[in-house]
C-alpha atoms as a PDB file:
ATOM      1  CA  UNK A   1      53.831  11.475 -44.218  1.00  0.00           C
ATOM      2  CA  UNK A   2      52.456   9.074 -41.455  1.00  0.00           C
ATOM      3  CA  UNK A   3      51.131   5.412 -42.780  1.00  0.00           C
ATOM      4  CA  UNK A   4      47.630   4.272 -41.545  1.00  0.00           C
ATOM      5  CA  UNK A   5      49.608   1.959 -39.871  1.00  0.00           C
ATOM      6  CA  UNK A   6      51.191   4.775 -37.907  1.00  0.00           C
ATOM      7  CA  UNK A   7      48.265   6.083 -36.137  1.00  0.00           C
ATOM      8  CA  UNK A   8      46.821   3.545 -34.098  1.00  0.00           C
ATOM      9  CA  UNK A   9      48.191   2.325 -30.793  1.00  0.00           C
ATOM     10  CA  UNK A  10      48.462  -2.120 -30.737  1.00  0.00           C
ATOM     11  CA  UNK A  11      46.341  -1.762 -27.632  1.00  0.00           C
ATOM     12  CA  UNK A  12      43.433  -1.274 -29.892  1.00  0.00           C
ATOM     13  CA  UNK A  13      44.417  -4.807 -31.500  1.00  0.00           C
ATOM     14  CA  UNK A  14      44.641  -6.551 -28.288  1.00  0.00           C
ATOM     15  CA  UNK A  15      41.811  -9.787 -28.291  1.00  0.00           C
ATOM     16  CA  UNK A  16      40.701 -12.485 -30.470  1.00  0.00           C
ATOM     17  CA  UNK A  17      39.926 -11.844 -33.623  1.00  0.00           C
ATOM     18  CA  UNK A  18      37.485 -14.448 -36.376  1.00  0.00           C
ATOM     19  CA  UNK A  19      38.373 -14.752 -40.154  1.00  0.00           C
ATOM     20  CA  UNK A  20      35.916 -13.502 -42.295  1.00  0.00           C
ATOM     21  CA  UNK A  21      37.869 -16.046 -45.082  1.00  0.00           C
ATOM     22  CA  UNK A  22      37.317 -18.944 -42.729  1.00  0.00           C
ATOM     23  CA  UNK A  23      41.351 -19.245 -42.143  1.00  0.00           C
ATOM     24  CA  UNK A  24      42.558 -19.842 -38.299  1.00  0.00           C
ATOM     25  CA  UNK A  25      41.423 -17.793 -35.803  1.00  0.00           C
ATOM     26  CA  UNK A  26      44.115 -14.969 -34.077  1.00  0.00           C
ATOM     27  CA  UNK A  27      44.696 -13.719 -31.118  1.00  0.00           C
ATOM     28  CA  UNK A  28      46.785 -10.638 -29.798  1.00  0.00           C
ATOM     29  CA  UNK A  29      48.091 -10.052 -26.844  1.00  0.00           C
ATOM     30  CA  UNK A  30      50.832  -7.715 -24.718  1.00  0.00           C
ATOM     31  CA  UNK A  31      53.430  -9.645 -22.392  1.00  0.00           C
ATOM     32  CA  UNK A  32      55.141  -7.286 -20.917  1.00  0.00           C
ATOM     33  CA  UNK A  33      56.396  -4.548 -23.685  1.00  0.00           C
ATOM     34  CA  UNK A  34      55.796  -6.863 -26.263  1.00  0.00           C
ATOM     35  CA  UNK A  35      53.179  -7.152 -28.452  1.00  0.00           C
ATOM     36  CA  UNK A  36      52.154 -11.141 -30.001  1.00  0.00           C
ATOM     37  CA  UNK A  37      50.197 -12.432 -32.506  1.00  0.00           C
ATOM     38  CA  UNK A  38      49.196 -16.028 -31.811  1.00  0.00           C
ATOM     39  CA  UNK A  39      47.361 -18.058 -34.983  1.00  0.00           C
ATOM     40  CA  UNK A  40      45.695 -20.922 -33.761  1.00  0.00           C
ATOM     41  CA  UNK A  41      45.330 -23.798 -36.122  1.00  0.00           C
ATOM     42  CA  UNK A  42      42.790 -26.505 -35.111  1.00  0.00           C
ATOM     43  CA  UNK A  43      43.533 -30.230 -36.259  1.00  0.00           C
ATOM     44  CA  UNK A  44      41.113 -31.623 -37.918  1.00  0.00           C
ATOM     45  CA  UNK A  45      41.319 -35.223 -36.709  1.00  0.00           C
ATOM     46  CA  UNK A  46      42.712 -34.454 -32.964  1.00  0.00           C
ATOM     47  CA  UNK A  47      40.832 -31.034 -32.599  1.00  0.00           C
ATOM     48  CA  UNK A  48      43.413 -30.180 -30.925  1.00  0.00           C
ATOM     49  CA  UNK A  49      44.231 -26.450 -31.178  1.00  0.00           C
ATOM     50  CA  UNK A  50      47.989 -25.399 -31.824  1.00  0.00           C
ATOM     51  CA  UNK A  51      48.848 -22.024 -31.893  1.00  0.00           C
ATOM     52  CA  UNK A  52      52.144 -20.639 -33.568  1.00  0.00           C
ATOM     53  CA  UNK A  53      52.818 -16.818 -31.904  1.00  0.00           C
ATOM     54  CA  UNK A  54      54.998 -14.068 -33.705  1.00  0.00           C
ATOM     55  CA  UNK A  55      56.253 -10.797 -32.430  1.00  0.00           C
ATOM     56  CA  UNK A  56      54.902  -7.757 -33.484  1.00  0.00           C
ATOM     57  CA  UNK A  57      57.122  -5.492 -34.743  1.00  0.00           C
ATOM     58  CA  UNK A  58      57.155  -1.642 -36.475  1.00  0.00           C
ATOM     59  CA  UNK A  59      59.377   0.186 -38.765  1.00  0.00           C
ATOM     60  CA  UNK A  60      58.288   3.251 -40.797  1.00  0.00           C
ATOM     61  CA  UNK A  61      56.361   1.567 -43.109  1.00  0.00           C
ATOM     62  CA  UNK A  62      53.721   0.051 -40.158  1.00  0.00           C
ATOM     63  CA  UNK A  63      53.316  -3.058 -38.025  1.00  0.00           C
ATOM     64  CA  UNK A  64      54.335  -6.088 -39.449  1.00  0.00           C
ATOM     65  CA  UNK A  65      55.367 -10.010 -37.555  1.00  0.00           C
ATOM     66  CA  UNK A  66      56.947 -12.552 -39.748  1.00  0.00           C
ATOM     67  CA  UNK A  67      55.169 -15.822 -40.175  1.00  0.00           C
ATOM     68  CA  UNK A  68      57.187 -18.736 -41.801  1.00  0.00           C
ATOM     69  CA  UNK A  69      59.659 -16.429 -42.837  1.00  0.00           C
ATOM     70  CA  UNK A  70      57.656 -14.178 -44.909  1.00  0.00           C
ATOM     71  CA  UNK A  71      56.975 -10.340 -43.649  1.00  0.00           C
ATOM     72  CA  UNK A  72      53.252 -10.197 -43.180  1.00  0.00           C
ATOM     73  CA  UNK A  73      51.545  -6.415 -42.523  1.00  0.00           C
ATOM     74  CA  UNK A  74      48.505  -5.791 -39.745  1.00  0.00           C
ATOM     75  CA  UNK A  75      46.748  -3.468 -40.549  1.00  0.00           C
ATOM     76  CA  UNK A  76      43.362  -1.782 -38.710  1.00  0.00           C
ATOM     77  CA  UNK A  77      40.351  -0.242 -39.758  1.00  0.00           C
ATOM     78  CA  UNK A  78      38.849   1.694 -37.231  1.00  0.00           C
ATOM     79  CA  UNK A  79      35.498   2.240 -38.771  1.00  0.00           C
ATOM     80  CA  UNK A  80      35.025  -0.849 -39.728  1.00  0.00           C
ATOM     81  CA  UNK A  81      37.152  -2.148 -36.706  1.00  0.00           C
ATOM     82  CA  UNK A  82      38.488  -4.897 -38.575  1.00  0.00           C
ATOM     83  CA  UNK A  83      41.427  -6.586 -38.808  1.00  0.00           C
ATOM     84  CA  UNK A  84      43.949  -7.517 -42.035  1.00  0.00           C
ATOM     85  CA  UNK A  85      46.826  -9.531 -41.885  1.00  0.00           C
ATOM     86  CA  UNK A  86      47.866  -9.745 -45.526  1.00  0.00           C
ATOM     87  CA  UNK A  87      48.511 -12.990 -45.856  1.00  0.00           C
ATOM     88  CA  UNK A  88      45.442 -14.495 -44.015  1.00  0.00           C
ATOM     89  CA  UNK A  89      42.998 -11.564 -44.850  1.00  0.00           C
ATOM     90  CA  UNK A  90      40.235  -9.635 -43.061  1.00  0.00           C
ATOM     91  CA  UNK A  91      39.655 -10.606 -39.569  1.00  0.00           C
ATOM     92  CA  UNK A  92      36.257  -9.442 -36.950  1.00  0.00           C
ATOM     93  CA  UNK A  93      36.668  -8.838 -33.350  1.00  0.00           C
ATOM     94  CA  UNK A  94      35.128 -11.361 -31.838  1.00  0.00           C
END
């Protein structure tokens, strides 16, 4: 049996993408094969932005990029067309 995870192509994912939790905005993109996840993390004295980017990866279970060392899943909604990164939470296209 195929995850939900299975059925959608990244290409649908590609953009930038608002928290609806207020955590740091996201952005994915496609350089060359690859698929990347950037999460950009404003400073709050410099406003400076600094993004940290992860690979996107799949195995059978779905898409999934590791952030500090910790397996995170994306996942999409297409109805909704939202976002979820588990460990951040529900993102909107923006």
């Amino acid at each position: 049996m195929k995850t939900k995870n299975q059925l959608f192509s990244l290409d649908v994912l590609v953009g930038n993408w608002e928290s609806v939790n207020l955590n740091p905005t996201v952005m994915i993109y496609k350089n060359g094969n690859v698929y990347l996840l950037s999460i950009i993390h404003i400073n709050e004295t410099t406003k400076q932005a600094n993004p940290a980017t992860y690979e996107i990866q799949e195995d059978e279970s779905g898409y999934f990029t590791y952030c500090n060392l910790k397996r995170t899943i994306i996942d999409y909604d297409f109805k909704a067309d939202t976002l979820n990164i588990s460990s951040l939470g529900n993102y909107l296209r923006n």
